[in-house]
PDB file of N, CA and C in Angstrom:
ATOM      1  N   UNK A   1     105.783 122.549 113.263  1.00  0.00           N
ATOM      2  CA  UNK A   1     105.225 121.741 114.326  1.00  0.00           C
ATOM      3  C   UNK A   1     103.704 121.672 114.218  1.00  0.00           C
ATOM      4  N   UNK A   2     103.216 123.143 113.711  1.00  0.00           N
ATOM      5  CA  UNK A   2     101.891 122.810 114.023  1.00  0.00           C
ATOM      6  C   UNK A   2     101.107 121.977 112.071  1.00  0.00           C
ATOM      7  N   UNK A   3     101.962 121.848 111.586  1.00  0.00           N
ATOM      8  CA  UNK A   3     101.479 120.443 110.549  1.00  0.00           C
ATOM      9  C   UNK A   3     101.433 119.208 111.303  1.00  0.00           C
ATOM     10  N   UNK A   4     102.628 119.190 111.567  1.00  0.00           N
ATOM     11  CA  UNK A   4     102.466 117.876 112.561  1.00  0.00           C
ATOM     12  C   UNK A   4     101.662 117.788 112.923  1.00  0.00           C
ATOM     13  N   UNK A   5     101.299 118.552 113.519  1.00  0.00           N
ATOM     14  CA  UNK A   5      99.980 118.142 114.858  1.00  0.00           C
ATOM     15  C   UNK A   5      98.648 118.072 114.150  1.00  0.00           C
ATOM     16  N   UNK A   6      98.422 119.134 112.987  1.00  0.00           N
ATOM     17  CA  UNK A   6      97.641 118.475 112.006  1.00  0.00           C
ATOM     18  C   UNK A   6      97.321 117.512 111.103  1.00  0.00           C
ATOM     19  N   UNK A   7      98.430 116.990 110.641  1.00  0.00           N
ATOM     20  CA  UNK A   7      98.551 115.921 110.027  1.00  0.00           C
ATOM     21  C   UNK A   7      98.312 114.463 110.943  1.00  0.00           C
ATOM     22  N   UNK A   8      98.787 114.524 112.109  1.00  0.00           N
ATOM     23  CA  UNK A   8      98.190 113.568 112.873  1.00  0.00           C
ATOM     24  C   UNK A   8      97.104 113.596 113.637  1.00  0.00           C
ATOM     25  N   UNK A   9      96.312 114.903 113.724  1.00  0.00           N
ATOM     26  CA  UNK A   9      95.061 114.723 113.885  1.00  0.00           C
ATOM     27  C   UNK A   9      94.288 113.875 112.775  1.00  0.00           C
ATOM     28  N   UNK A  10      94.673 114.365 111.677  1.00  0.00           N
ATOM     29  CA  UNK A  10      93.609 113.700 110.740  1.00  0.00           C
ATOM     30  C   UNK A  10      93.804 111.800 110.139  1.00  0.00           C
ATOM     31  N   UNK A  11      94.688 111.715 110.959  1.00  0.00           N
ATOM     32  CA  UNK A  11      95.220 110.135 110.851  1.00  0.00           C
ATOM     33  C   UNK A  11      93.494 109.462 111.131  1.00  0.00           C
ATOM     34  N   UNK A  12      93.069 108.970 110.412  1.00  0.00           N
ATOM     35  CA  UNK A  12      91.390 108.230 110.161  1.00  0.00           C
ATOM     36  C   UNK A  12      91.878 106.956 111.547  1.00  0.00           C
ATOM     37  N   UNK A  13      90.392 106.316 111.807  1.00  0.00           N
ATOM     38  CA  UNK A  13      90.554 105.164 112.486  1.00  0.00           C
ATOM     39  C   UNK A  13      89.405 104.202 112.032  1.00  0.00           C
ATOM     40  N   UNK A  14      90.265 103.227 111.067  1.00  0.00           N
ATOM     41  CA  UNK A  14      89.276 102.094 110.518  1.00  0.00           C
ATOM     42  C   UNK A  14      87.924 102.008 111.018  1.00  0.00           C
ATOM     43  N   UNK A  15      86.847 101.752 110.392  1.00  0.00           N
ATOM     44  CA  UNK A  15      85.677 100.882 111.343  1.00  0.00           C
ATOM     45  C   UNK A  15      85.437  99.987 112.174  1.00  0.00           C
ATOM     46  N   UNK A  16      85.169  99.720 112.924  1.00  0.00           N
ATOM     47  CA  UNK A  16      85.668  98.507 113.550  1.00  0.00           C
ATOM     48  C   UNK A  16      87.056  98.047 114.082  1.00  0.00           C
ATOM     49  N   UNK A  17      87.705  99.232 114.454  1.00  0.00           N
ATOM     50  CA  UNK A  17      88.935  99.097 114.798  1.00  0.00           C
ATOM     51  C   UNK A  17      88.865  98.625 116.671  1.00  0.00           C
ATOM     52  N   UNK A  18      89.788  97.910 116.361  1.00  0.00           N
ATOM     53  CA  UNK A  18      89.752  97.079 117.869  1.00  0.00           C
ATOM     54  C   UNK A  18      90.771  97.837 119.110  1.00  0.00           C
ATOM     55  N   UNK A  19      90.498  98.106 119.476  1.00  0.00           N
ATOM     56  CA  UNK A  19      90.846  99.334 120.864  1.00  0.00           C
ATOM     57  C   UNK A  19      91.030  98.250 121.987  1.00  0.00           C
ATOM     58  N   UNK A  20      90.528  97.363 122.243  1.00  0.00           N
ATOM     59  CA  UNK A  20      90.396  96.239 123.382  1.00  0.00           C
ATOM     60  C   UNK A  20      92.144  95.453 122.737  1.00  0.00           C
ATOM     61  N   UNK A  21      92.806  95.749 121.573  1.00  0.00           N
ATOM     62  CA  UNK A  21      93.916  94.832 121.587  1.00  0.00           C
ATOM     63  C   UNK A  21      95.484  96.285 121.685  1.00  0.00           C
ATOM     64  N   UNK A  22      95.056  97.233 122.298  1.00  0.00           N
ATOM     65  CA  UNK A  22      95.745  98.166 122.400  1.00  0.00           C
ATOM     66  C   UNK A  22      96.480  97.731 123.723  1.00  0.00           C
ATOM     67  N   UNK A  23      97.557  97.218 124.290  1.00  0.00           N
ATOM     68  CA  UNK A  23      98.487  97.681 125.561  1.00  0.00           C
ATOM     69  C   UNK A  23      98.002  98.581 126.139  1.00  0.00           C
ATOM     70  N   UNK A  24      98.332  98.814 127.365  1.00  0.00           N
ATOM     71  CA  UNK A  24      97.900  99.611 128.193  1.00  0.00           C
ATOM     72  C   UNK A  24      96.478 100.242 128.059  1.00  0.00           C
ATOM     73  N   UNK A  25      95.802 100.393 127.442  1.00  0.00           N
ATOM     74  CA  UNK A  25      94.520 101.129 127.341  1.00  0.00           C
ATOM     75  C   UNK A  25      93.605 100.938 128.244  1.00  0.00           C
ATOM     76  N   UNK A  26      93.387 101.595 129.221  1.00  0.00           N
ATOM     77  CA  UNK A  26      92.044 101.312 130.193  1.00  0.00           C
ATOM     78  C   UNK A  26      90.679 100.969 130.211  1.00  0.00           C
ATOM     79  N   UNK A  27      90.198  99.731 130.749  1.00  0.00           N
ATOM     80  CA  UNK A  27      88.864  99.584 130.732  1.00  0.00           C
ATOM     81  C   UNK A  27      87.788 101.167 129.898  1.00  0.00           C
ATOM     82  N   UNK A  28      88.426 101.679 130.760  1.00  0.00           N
ATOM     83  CA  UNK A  28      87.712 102.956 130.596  1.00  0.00           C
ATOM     84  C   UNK A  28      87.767 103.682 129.436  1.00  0.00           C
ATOM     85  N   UNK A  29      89.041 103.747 129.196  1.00  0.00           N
ATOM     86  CA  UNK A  29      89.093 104.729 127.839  1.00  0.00           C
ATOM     87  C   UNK A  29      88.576 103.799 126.397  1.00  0.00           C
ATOM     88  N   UNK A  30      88.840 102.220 126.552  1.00  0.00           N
ATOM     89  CA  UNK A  30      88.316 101.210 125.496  1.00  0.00           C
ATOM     90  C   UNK A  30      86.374 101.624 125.308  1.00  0.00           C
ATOM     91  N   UNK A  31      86.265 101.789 126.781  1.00  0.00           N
ATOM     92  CA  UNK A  31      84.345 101.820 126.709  1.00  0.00           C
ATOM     93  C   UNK A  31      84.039 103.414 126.108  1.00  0.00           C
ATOM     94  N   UNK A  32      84.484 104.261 126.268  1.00  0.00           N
ATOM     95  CA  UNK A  32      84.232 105.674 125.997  1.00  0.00           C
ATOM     96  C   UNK A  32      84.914 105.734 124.578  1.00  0.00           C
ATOM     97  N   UNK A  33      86.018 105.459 124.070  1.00  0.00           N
ATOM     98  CA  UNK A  33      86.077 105.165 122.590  1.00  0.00           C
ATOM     99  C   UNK A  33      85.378 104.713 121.385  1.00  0.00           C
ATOM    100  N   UNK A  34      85.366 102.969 122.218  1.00  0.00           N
ATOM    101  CA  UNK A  34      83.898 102.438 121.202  1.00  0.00           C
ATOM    102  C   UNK A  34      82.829 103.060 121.253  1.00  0.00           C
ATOM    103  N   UNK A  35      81.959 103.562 121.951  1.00  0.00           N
ATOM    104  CA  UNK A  35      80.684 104.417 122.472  1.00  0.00           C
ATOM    105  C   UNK A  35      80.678 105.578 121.172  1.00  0.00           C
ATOM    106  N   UNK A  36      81.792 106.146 121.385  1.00  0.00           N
ATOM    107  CA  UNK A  36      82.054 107.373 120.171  1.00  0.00           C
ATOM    108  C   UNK A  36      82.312 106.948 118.920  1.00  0.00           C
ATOM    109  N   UNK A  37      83.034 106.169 118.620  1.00  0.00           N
ATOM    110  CA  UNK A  37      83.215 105.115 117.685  1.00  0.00           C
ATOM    111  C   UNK A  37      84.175 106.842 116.707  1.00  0.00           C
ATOM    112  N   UNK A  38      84.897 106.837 117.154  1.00  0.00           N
ATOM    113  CA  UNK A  38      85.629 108.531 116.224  1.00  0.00           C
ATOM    114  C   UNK A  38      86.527 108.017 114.760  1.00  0.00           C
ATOM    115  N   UNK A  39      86.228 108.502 114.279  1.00  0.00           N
ATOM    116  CA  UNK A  39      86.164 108.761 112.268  1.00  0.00           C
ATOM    117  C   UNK A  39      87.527 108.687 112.576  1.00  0.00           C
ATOM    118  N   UNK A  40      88.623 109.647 113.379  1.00  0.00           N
ATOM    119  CA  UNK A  40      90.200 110.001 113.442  1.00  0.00           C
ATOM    120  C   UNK A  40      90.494 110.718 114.596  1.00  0.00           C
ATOM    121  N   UNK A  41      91.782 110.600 114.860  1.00  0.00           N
ATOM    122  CA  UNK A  41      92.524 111.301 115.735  1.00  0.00           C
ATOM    123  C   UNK A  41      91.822 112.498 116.678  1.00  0.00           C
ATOM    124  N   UNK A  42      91.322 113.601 115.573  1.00  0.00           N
ATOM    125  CA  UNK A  42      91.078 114.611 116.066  1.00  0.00           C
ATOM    126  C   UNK A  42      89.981 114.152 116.995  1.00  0.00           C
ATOM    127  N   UNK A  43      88.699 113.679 116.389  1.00  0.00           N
ATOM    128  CA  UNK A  43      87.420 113.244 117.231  1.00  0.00           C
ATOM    129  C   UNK A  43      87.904 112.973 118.539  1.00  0.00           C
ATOM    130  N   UNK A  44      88.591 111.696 118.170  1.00  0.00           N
ATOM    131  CA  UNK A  44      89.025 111.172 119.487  1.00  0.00           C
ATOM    132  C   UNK A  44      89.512 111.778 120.724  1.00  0.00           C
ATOM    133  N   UNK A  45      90.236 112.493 120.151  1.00  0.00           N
ATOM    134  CA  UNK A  45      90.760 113.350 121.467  1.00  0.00           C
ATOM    135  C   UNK A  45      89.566 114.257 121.947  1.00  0.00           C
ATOM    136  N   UNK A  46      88.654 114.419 120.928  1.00  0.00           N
ATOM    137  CA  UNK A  46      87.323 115.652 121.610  1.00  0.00           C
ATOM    138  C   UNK A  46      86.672 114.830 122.493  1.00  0.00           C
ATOM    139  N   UNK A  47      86.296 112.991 122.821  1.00  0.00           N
ATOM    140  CA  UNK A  47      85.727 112.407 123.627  1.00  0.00           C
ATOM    141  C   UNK A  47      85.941 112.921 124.857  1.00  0.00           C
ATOM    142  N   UNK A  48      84.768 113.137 125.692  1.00  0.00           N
ATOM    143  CA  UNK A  48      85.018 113.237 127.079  1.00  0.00           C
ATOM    144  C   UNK A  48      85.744 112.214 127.938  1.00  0.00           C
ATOM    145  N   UNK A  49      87.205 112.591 128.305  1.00  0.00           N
ATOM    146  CA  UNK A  49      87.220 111.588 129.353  1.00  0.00           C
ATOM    147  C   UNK A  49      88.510 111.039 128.541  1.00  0.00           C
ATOM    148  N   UNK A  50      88.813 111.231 127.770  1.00  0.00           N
ATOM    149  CA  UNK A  50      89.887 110.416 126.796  1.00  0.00           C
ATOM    150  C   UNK A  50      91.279 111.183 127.287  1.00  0.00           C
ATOM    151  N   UNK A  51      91.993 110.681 127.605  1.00  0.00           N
ATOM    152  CA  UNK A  51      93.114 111.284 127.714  1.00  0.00           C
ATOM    153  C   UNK A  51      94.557 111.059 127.146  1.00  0.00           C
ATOM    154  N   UNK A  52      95.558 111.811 127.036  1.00  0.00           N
ATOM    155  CA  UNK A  52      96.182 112.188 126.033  1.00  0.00           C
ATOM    156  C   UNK A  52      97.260 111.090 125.931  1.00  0.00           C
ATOM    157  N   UNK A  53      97.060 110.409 126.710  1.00  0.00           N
ATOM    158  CA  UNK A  53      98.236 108.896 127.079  1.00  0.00           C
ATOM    159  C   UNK A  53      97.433 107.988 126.011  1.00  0.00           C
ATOM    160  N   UNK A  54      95.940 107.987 125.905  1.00  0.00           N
ATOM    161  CA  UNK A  54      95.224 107.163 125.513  1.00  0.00           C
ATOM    162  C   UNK A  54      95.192 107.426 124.028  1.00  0.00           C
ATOM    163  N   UNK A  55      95.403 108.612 124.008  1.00  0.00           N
ATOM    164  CA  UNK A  55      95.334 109.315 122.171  1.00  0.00           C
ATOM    165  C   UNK A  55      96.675 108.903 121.902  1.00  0.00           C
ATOM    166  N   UNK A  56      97.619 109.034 122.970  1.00  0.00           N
ATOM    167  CA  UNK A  56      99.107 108.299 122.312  1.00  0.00           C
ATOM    168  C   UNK A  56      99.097 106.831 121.832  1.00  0.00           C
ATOM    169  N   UNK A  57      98.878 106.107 122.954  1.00  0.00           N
ATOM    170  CA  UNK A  57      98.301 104.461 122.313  1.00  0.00           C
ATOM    171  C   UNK A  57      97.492 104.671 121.309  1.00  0.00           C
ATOM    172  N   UNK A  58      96.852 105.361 120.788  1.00  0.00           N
ATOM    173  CA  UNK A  58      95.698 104.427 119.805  1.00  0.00           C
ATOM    174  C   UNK A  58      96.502 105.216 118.338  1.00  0.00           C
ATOM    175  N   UNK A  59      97.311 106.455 118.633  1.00  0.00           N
ATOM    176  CA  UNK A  59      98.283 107.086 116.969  1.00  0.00           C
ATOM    177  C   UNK A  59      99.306 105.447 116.649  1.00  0.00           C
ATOM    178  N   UNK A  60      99.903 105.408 118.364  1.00  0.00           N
ATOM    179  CA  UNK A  60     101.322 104.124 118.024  1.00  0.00           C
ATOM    180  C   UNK A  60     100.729 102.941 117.199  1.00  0.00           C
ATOM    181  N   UNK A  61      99.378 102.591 117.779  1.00  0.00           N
ATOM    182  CA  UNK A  61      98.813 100.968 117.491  1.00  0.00           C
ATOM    183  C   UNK A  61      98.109 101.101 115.928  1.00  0.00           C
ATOM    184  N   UNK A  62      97.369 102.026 115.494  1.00  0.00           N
ATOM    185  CA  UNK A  62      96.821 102.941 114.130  1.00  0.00           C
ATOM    186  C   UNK A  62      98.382 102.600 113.077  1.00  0.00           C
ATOM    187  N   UNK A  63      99.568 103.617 113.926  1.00  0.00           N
ATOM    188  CA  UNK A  63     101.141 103.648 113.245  1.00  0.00           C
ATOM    189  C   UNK A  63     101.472 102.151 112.938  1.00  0.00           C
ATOM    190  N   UNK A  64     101.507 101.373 114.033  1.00  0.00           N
ATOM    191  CA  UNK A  64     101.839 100.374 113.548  1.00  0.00           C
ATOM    192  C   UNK A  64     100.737  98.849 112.615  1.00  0.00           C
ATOM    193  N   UNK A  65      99.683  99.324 112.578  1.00  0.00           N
ATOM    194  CA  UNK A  65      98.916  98.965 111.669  1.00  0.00           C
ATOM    195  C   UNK A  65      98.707  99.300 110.046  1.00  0.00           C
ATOM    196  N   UNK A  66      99.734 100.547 110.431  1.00  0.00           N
ATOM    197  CA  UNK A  66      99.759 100.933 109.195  1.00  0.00           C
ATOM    198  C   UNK A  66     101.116 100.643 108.396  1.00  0.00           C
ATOM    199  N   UNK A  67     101.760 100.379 109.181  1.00  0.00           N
ATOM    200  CA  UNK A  67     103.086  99.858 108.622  1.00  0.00           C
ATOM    201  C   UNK A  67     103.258  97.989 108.167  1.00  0.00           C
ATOM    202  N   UNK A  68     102.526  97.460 109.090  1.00  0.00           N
ATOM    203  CA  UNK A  68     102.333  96.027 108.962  1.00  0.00           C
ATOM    204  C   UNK A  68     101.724  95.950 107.452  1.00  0.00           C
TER     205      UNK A  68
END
């Protein structure tokens, strides 16, 4: 389990990756994301204020970007 959880920490997040076309994602968590602008997973979740619903949307939308 705990690979898992490593291995999807280190899931990268493009440059310029668009967070504003994520479902559900809150005003809020879109502005505190871009602001940080995070390298991967792990970062992301260290943002203040980011929460763990929001780290779920952005692995699914990342997952399915990566499958497309």
């Amino acid at each position: 389990e705990w690979e898992a959880v490593a291995r999807d920490a280190a899931v990268t997040i493009p440059t310029g990756f668009q967070y504003r076309r994520i479902p559900g994602l809150s005003a809020e968590m879109i502005e505190r994301l871009e602001a940080a602008s995070p390298d991967n997973l792990d970062q992301a979740r260290r943002v203040a204020g980011v929460t763990p619903a929001a780290l779920s949307a952005v692995y699914v939308a990342l997952s399915q970007q990566r499958a497309a």
